[in-house]
C-alpha atoms as a PDB file:
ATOM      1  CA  UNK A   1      10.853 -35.540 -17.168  1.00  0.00           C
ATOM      2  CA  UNK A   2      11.471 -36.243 -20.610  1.00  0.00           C
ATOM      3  CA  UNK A   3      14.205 -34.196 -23.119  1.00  0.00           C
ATOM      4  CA  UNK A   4      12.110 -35.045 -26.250  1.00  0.00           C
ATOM      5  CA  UNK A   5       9.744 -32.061 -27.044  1.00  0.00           C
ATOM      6  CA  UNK A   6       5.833 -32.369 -26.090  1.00  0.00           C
ATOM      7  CA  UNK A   7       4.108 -29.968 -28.933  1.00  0.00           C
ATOM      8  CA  UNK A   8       0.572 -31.663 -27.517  1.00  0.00           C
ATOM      9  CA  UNK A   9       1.443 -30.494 -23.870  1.00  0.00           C
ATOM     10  CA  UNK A  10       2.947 -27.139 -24.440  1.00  0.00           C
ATOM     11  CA  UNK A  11       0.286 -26.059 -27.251  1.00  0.00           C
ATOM     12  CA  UNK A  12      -2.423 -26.637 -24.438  1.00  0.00           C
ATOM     13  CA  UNK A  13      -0.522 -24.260 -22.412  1.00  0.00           C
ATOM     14  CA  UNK A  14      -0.317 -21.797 -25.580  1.00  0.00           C
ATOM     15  CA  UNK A  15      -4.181 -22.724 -26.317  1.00  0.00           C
ATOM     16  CA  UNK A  16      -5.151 -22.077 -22.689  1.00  0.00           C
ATOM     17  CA  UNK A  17      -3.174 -18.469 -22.367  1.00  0.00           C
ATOM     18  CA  UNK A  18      -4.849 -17.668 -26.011  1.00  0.00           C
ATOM     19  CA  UNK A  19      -8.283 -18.117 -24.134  1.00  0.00           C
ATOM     20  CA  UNK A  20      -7.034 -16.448 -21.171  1.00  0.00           C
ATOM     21  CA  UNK A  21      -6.304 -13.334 -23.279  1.00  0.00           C
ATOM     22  CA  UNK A  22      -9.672 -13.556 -25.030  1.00  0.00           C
ATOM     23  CA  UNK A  23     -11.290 -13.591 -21.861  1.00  0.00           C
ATOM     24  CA  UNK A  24     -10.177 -10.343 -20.501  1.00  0.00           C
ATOM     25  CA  UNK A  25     -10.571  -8.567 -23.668  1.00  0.00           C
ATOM     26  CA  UNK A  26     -14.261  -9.594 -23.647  1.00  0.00           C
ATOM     27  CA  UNK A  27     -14.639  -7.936 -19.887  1.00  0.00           C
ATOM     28  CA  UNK A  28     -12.289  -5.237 -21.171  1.00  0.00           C
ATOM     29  CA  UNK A  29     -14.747  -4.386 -24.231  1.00  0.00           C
ATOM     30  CA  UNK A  30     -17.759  -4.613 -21.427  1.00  0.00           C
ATOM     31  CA  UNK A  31     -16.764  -3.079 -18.423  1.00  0.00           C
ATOM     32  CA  UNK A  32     -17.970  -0.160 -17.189  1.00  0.00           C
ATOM     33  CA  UNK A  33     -17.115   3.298 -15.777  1.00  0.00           C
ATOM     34  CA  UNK A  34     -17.652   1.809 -11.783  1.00  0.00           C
ATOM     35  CA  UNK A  35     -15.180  -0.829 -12.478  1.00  0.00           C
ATOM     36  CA  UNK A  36     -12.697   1.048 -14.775  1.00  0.00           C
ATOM     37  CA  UNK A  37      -9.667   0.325 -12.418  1.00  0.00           C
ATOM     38  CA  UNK A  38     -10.207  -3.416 -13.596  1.00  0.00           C
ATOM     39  CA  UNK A  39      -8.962  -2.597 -17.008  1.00  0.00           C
ATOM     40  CA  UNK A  40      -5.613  -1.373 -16.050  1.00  0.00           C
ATOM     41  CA  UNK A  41      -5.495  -5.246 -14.482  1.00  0.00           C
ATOM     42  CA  UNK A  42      -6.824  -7.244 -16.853  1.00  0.00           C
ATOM     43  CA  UNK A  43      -5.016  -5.687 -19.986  1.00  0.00           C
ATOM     44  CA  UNK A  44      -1.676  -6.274 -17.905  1.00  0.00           C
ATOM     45  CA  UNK A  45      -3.143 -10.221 -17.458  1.00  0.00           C
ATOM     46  CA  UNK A  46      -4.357 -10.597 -21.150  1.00  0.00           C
ATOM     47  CA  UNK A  47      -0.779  -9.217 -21.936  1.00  0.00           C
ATOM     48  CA  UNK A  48       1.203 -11.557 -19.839  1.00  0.00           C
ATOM     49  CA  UNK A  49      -0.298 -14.359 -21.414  1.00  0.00           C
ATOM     50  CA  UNK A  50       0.767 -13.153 -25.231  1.00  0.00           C
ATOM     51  CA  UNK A  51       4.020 -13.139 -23.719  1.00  0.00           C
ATOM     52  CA  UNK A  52       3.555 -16.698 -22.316  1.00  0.00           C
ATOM     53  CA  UNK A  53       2.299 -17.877 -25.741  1.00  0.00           C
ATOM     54  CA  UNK A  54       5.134 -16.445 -27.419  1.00  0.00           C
ATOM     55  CA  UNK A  55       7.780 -18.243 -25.236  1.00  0.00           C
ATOM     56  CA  UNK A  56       5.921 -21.377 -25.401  1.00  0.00           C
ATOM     57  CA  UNK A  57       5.976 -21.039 -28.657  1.00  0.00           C
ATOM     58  CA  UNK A  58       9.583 -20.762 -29.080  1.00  0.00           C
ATOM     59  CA  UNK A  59       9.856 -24.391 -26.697  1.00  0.00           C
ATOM     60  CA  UNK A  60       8.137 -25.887 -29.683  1.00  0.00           C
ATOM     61  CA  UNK A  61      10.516 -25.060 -31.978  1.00  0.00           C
ATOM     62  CA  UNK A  62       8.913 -26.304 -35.204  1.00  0.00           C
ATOM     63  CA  UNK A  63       6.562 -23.422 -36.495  1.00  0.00           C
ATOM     64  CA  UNK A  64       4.439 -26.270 -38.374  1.00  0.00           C
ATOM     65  CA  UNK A  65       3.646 -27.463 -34.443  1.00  0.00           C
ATOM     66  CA  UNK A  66       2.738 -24.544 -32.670  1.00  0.00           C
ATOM     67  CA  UNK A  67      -0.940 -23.935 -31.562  1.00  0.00           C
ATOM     68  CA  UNK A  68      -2.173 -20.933 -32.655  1.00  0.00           C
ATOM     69  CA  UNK A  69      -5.563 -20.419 -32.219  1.00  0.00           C
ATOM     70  CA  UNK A  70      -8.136 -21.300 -29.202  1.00  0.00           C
ATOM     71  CA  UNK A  71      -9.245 -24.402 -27.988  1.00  0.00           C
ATOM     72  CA  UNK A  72     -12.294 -25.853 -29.268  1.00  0.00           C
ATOM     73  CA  UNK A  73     -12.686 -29.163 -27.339  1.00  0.00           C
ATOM     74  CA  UNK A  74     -10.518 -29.661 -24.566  1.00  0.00           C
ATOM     75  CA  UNK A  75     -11.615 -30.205 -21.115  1.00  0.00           C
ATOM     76  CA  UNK A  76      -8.433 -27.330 -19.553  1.00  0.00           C
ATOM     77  CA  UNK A  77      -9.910 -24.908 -21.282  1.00  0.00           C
ATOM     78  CA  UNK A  78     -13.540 -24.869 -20.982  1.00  0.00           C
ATOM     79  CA  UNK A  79     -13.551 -22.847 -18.042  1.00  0.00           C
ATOM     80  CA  UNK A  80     -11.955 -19.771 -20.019  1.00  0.00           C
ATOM     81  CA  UNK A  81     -14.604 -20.168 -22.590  1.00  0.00           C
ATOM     82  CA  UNK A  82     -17.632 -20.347 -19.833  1.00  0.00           C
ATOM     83  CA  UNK A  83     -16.145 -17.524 -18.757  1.00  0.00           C
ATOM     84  CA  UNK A  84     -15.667 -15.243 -21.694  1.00  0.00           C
ATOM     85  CA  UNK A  85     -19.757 -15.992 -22.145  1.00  0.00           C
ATOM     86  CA  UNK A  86     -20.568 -15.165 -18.887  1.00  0.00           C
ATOM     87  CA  UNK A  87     -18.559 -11.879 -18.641  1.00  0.00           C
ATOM     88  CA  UNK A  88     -20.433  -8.004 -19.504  1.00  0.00           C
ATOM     89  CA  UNK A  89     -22.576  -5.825 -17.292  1.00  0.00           C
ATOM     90  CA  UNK A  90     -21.965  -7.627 -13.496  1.00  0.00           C
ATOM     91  CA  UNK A  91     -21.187  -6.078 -10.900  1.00  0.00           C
ATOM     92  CA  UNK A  92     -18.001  -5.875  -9.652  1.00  0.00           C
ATOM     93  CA  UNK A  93     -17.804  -8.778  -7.537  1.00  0.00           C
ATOM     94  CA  UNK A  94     -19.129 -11.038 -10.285  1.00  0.00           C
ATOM     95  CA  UNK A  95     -16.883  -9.950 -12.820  1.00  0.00           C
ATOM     96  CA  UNK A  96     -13.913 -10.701 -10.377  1.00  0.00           C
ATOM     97  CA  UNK A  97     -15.355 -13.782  -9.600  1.00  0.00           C
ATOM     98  CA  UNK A  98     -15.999 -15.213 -13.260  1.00  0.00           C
ATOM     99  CA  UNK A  99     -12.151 -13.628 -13.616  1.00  0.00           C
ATOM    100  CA  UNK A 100     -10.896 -16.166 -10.876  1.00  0.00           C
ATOM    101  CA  UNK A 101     -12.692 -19.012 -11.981  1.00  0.00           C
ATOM    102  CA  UNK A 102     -11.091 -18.797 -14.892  1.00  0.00           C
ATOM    103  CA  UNK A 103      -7.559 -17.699 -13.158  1.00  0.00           C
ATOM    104  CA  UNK A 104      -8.354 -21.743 -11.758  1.00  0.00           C
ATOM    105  CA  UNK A 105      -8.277 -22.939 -15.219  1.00  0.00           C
ATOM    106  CA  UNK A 106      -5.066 -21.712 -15.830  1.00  0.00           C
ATOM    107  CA  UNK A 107      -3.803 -22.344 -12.637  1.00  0.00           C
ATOM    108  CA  UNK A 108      -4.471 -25.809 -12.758  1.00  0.00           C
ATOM    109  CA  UNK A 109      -3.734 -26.303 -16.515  1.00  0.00           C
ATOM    110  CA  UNK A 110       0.113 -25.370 -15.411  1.00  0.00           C
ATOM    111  CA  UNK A 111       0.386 -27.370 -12.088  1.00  0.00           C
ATOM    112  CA  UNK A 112      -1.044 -30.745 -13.775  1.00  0.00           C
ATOM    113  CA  UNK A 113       1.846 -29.664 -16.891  1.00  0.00           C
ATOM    114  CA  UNK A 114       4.750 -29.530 -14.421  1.00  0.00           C
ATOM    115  CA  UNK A 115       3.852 -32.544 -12.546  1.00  0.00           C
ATOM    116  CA  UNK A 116       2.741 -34.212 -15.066  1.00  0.00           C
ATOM    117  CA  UNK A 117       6.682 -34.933 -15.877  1.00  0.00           C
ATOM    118  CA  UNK A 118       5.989 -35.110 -19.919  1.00  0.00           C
ATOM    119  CA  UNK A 119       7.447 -31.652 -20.218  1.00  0.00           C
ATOM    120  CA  UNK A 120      10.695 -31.277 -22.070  1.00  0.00           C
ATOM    121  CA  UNK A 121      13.797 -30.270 -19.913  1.00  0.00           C
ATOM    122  CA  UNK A 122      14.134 -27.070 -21.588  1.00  0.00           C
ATOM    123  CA  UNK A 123      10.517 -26.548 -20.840  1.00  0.00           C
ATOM    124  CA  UNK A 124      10.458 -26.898 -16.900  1.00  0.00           C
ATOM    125  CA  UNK A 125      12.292 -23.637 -16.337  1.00  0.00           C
ATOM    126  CA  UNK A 126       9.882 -21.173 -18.495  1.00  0.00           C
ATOM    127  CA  UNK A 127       6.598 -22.932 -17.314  1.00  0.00           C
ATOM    128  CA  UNK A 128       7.596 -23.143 -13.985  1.00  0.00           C
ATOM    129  CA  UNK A 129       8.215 -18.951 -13.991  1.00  0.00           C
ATOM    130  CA  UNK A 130       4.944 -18.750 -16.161  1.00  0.00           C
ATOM    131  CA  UNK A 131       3.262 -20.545 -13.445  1.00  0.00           C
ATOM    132  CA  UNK A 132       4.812 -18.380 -10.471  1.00  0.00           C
ATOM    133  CA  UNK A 133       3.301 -15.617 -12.824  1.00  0.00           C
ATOM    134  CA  UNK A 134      -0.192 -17.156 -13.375  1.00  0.00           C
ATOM    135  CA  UNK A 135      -0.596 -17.798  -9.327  1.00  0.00           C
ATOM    136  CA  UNK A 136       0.107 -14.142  -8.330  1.00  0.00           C
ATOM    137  CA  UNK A 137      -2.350 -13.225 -11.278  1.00  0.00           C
ATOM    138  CA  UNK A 138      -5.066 -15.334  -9.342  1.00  0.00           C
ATOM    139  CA  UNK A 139      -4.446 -14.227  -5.936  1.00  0.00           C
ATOM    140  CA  UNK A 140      -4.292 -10.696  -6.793  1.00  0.00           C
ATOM    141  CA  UNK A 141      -7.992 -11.137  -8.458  1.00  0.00           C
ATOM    142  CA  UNK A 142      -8.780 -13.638  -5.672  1.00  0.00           C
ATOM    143  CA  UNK A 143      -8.142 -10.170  -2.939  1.00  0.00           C
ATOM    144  CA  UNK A 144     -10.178  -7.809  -5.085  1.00  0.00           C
ATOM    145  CA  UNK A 145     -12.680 -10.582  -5.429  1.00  0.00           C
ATOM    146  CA  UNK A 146     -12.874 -11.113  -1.626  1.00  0.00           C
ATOM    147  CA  UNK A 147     -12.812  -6.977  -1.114  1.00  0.00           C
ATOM    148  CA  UNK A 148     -15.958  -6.581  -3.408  1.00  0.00           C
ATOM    149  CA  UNK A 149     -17.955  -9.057  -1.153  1.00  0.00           C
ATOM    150  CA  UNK A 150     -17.023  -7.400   1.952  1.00  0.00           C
END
């Protein structure tokens, strides 16, 4: 663990949440009347990670530093971006599942942050709740997922 700041590691956190959120408001925007009970959900998720951006945010401290767009290149966030493309007119069970595969993105983006030990001090607390947050998101998809198959 480090006390210096890590604007590189906590913007891919912010970058990651702002695909996250542009993810579910592309299946929001496409979802249909069978599956309206998703939106409820996924407007909840896609607001939990503006909140996440905007505390990360503030753990950056410099304005100048913080990431506020999407990701264009890197490698933790291509799975929000397949997904966003492959969301719109599934059925249920492949919308949830496209949902999860990106919840893994996420998922995995914060456990290789916290054990990657380059976060800040003041960082470990918020990311470690975020991440609490983000694996209850996935599991919760992960149970609808598994009840669509069934």
């Amino acid at each position: 663990m480090t006390n210096s700041p890590n604007p590189g590691l906590i913007n891919d956190l912010i970058e990651i949440n702002n695909d996250r959120v542009d993810g579910f408001e592309k299946v929001l925007a496409d979802i249909d009347d069978q599956n309206v009970d998703l939106k409820a959900l996924f407007q909840k998720f896609a607001t939990q990670s503006r909140k996440n951006g905007q505390e990360l945010a503030a753990l950056v401290g410099d304005p100048t530093e913080v990431e506020t767009g999407n990701s264009v290149s890197g490698t933790l966030h291509r799975a929000w971006i397949d997904v966003k493309a492959l969301f719109g007119g599934s059925d249920r069970a492949s919308i949830l599942s496209e949902a999860e595969r990106g919840e893994d993105a996420i998922k995995k983006a914060y456990k290789d942050a916290l054990a990657g030990g380059e976060l800040p001090l003041s960082a470990i607390e918020t990311v470690a709740k975020q991440a609490q947050e983000i694996n209850a998101a996935h599991d919760a998809i992960k149970a609808l997922r598994d009840a669509a198959k069934a």
